[in-house]
C-alpha atoms as a PDB file:
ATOM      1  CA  UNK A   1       8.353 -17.443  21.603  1.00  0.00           C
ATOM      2  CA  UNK A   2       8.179 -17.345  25.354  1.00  0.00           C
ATOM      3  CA  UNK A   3       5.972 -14.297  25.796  1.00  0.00           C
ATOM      4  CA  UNK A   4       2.261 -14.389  24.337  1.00  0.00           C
ATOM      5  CA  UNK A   5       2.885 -13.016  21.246  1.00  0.00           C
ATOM      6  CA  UNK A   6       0.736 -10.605  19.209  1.00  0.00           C
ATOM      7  CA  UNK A   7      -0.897 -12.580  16.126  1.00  0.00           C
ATOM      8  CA  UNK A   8      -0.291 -10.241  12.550  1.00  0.00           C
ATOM      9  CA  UNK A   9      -1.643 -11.225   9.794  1.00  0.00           C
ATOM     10  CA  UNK A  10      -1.171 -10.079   6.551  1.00  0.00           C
ATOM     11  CA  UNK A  11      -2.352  -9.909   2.947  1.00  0.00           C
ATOM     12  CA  UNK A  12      -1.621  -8.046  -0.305  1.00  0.00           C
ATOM     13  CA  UNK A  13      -3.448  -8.309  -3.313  1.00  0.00           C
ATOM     14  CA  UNK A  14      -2.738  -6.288  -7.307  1.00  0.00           C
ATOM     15  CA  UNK A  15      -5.528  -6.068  -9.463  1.00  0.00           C
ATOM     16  CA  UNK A  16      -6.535  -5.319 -12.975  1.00  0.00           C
ATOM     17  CA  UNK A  17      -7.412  -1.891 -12.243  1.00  0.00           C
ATOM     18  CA  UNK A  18      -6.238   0.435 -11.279  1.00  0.00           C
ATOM     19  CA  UNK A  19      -2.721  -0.417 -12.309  1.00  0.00           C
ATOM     20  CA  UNK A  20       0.433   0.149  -9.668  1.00  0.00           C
ATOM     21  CA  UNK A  21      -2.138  -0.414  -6.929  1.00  0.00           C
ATOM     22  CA  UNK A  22      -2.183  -2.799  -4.162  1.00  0.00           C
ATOM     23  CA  UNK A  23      -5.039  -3.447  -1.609  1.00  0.00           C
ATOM     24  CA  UNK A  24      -3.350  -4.418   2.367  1.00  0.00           C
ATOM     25  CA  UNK A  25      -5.690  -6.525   4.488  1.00  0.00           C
ATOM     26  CA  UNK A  26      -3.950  -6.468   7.950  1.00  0.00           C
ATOM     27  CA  UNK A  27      -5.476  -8.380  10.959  1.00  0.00           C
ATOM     28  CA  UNK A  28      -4.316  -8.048  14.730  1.00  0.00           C
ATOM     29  CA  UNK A  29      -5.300 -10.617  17.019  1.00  0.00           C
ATOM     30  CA  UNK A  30      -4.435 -11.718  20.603  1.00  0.00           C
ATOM     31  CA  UNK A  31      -2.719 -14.638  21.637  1.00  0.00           C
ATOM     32  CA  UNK A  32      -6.009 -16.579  21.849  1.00  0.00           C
ATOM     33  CA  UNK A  33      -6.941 -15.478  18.559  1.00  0.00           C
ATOM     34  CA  UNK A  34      -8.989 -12.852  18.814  1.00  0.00           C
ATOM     35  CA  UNK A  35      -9.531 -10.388  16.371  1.00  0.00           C
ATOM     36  CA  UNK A  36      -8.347  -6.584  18.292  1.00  0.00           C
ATOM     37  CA  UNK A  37      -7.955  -4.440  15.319  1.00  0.00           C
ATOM     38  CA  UNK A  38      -8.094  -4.438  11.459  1.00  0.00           C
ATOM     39  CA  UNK A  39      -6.673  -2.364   8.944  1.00  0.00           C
ATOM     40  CA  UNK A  40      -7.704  -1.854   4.758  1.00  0.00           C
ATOM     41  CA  UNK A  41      -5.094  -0.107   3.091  1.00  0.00           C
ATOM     42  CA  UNK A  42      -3.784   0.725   0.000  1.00  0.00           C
ATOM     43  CA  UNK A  43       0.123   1.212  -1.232  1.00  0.00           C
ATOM     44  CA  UNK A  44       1.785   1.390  -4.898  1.00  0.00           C
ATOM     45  CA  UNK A  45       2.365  -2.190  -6.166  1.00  0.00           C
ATOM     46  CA  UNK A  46       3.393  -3.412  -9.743  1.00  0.00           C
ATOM     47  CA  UNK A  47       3.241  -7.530  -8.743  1.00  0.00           C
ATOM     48  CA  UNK A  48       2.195  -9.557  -6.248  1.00  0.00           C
ATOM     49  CA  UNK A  49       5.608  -9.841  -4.331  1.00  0.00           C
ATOM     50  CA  UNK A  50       5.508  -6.072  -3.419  1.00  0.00           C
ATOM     51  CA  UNK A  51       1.889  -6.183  -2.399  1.00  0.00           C
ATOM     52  CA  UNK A  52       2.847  -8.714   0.239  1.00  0.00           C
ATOM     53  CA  UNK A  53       5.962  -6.775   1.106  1.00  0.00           C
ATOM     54  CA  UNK A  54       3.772  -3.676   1.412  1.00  0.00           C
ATOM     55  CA  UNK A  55       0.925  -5.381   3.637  1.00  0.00           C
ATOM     56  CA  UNK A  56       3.664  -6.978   6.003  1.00  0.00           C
ATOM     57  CA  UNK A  57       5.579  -3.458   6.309  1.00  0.00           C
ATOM     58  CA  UNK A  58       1.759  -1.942   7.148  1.00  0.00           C
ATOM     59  CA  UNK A  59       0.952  -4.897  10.025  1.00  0.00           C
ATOM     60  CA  UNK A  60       4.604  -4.095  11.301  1.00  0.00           C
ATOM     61  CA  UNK A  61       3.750  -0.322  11.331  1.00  0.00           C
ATOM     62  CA  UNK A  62       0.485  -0.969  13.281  1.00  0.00           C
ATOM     63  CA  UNK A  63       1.539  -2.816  15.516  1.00  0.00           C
ATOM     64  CA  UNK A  64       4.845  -0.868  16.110  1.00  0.00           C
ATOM     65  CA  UNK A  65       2.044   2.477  16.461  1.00  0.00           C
ATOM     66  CA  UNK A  66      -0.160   0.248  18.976  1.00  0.00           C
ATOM     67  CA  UNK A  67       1.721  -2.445  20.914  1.00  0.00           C
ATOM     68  CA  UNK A  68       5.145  -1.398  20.349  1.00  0.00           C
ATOM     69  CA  UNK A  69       6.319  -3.734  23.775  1.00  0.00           C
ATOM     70  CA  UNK A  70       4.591  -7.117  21.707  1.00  0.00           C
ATOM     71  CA  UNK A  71       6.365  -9.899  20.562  1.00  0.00           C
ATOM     72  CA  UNK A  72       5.277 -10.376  17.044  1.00  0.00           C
ATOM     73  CA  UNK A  73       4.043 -13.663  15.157  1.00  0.00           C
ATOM     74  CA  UNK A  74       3.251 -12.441  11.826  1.00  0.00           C
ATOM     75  CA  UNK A  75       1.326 -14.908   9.193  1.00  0.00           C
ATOM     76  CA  UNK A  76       1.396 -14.586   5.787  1.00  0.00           C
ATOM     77  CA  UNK A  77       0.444 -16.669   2.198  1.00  0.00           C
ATOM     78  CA  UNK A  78       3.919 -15.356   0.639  1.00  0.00           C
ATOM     79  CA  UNK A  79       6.559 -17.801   0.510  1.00  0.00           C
ATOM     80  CA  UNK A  80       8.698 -15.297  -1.686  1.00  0.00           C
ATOM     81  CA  UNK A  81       9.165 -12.684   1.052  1.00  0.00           C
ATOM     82  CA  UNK A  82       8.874 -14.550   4.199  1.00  0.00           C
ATOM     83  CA  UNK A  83      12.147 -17.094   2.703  1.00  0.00           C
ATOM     84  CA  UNK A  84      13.910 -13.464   1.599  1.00  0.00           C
ATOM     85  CA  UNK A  85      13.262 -12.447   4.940  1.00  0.00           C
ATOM     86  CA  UNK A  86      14.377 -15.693   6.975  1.00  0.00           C
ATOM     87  CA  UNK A  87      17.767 -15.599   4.845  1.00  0.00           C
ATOM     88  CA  UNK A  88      16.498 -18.171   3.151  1.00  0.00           C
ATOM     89  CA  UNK A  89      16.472 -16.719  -0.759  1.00  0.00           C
ATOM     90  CA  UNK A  90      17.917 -13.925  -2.220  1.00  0.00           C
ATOM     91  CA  UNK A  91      16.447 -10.301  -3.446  1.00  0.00           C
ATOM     92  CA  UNK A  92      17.055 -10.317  -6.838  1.00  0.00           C
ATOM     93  CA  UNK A  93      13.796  -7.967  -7.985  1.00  0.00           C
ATOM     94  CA  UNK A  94      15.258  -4.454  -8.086  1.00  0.00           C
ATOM     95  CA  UNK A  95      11.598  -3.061  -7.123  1.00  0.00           C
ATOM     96  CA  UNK A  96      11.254  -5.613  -3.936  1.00  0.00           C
ATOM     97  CA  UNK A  97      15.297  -4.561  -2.402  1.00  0.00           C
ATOM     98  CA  UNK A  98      13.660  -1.329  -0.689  1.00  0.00           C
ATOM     99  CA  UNK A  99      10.744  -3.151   0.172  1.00  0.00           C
ATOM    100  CA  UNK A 100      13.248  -5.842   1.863  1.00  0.00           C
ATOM    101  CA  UNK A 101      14.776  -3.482   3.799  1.00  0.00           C
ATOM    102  CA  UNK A 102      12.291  -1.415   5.079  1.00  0.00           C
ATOM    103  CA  UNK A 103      10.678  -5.038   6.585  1.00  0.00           C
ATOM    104  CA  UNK A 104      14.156  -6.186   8.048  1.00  0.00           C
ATOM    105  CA  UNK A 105      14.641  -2.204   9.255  1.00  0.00           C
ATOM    106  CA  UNK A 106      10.839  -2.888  11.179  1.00  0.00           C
ATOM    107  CA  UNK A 107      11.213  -6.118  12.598  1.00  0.00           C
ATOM    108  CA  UNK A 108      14.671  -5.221  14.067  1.00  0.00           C
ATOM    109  CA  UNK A 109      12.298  -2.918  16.449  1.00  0.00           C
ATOM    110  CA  UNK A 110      10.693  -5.580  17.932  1.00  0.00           C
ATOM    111  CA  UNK A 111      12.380  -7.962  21.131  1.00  0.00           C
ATOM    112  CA  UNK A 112      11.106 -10.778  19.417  1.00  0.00           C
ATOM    113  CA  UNK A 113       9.303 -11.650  15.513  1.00  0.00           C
ATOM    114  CA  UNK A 114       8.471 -15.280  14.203  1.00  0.00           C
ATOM    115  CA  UNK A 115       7.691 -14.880  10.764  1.00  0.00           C
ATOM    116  CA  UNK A 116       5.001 -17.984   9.917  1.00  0.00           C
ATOM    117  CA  UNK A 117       3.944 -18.913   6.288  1.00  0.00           C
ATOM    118  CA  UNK A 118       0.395 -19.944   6.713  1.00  0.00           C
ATOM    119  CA  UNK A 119      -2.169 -21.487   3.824  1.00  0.00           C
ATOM    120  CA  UNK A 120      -3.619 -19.581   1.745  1.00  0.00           C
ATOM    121  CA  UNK A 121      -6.877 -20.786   3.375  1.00  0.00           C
ATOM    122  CA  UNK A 122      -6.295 -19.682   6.558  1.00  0.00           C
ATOM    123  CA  UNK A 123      -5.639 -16.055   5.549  1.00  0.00           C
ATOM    124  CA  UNK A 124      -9.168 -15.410   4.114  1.00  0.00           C
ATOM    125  CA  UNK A 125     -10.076 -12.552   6.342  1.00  0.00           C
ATOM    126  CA  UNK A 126      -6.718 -10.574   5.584  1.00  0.00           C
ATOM    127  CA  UNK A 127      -7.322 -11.631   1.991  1.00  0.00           C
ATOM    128  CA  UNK A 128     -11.082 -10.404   1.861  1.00  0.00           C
ATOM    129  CA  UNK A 129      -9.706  -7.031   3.458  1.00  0.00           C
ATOM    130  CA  UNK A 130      -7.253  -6.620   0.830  1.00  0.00           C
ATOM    131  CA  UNK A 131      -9.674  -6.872  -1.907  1.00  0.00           C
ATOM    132  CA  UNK A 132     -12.093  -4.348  -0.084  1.00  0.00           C
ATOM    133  CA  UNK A 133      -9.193  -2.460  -0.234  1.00  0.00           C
ATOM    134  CA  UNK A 134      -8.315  -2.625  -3.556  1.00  0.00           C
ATOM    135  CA  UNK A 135     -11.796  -2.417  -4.827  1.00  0.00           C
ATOM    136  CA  UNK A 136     -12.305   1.405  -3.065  1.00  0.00           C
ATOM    137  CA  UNK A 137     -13.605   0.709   0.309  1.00  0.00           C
ATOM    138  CA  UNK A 138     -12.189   3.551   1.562  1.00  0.00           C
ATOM    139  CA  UNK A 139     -14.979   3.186   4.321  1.00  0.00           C
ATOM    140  CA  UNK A 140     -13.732   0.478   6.102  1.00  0.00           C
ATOM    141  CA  UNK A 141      -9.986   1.683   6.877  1.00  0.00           C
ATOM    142  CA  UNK A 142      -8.787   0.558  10.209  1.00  0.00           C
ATOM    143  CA  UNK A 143     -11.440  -0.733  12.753  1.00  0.00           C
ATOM    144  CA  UNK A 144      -9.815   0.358  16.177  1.00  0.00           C
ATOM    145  CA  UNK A 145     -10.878   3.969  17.602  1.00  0.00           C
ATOM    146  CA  UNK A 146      -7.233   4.923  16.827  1.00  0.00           C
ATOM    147  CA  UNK A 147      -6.202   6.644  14.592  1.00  0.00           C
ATOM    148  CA  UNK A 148      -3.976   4.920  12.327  1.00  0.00           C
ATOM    149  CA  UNK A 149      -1.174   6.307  10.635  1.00  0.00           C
ATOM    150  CA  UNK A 150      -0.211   5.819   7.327  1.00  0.00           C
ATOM    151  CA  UNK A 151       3.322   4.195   6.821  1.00  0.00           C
ATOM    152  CA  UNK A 152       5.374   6.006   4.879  1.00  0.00           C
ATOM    153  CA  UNK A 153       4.973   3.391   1.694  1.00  0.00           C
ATOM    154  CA  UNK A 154       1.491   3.304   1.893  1.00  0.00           C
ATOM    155  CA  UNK A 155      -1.679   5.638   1.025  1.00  0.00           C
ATOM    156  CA  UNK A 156      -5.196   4.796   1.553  1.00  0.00           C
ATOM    157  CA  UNK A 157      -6.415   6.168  -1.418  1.00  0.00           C
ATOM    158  CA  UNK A 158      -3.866   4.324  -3.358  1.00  0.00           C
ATOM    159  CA  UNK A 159      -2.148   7.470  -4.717  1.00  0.00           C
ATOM    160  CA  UNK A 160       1.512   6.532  -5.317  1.00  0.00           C
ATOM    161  CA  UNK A 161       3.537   9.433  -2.660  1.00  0.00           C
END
């Protein structure tokens, strides 16, 4: 990437309860690292795969709403959607083609996206938001004085649209 790009990180995580809900940890941060804004979310989810498809689509949407001139490096844990998304495997889930699209739709808005998968380990603090999510932390939301609006896939409350 030639510009410094705008770190997104990303994290989706399905629970036990309550069912068809997924908690979205999103995490901005500058090139240095930096944390600059955070995001808890939640969005309908039956599995894992469209949790993580759901978080990425909510980092893209932030940062689309906020720095819509960045160039993007977006982390994530999910080696199913960042290969379907680098070409690299095919969407055969009939719940994760819309999801698919809606990403590829995003990143096509951006001059420039590097899609990095990233251990597990180093995606704690997305993780740890997505969990807050999921667990009702309704509280915590996004941390910037912005307001943040709600992708179209995705309700905080976790109330399927």
């Amino acid at each position: 990437m030639t510009s410094h790009p705008l770190l997104v990180q990303v994290d989706g995580a399905t629970g036990a309860s309550p069912r068809g809900v997924a908690g979205l940890g999103i995490v901005l941060r500058n090139a240095q690292g930096v944390i600059i804004d955070t995001c808890v979310l939640r969005a309908p989810a039956q599995t894992n795969n469209e949790a993580e498809y759901q978080a990425l689509i909510a980092g893209l949407e932030l940062a689309r709403q906020r720095y819509p001139q960045a160039t993007l490096r977006c982390l994530s844990d999910s080696r199913v959607v960042l290969e379907q998304l680098l070409g690299r495997s095919r969407v055969r889930a009939t719940a994760l083609k819309p999801l698919h699209q809606r990403a590829t739709a995003l990143i096509a808005q951006f001059t420039q996206v590097e899609l990095v998968l990233i251990p597990r380990d180093f995606n704690r603090l997305a993780d740890a938001l997505a969990w807050e999510a999921l667990n009702g932390r309704d509280w915590l939301q996004c941390s910037s004085s912005i307001p943040c609006d709600i992708p179209e896939s995705v309700d905080q409350r976790g109330e399927n649209p």
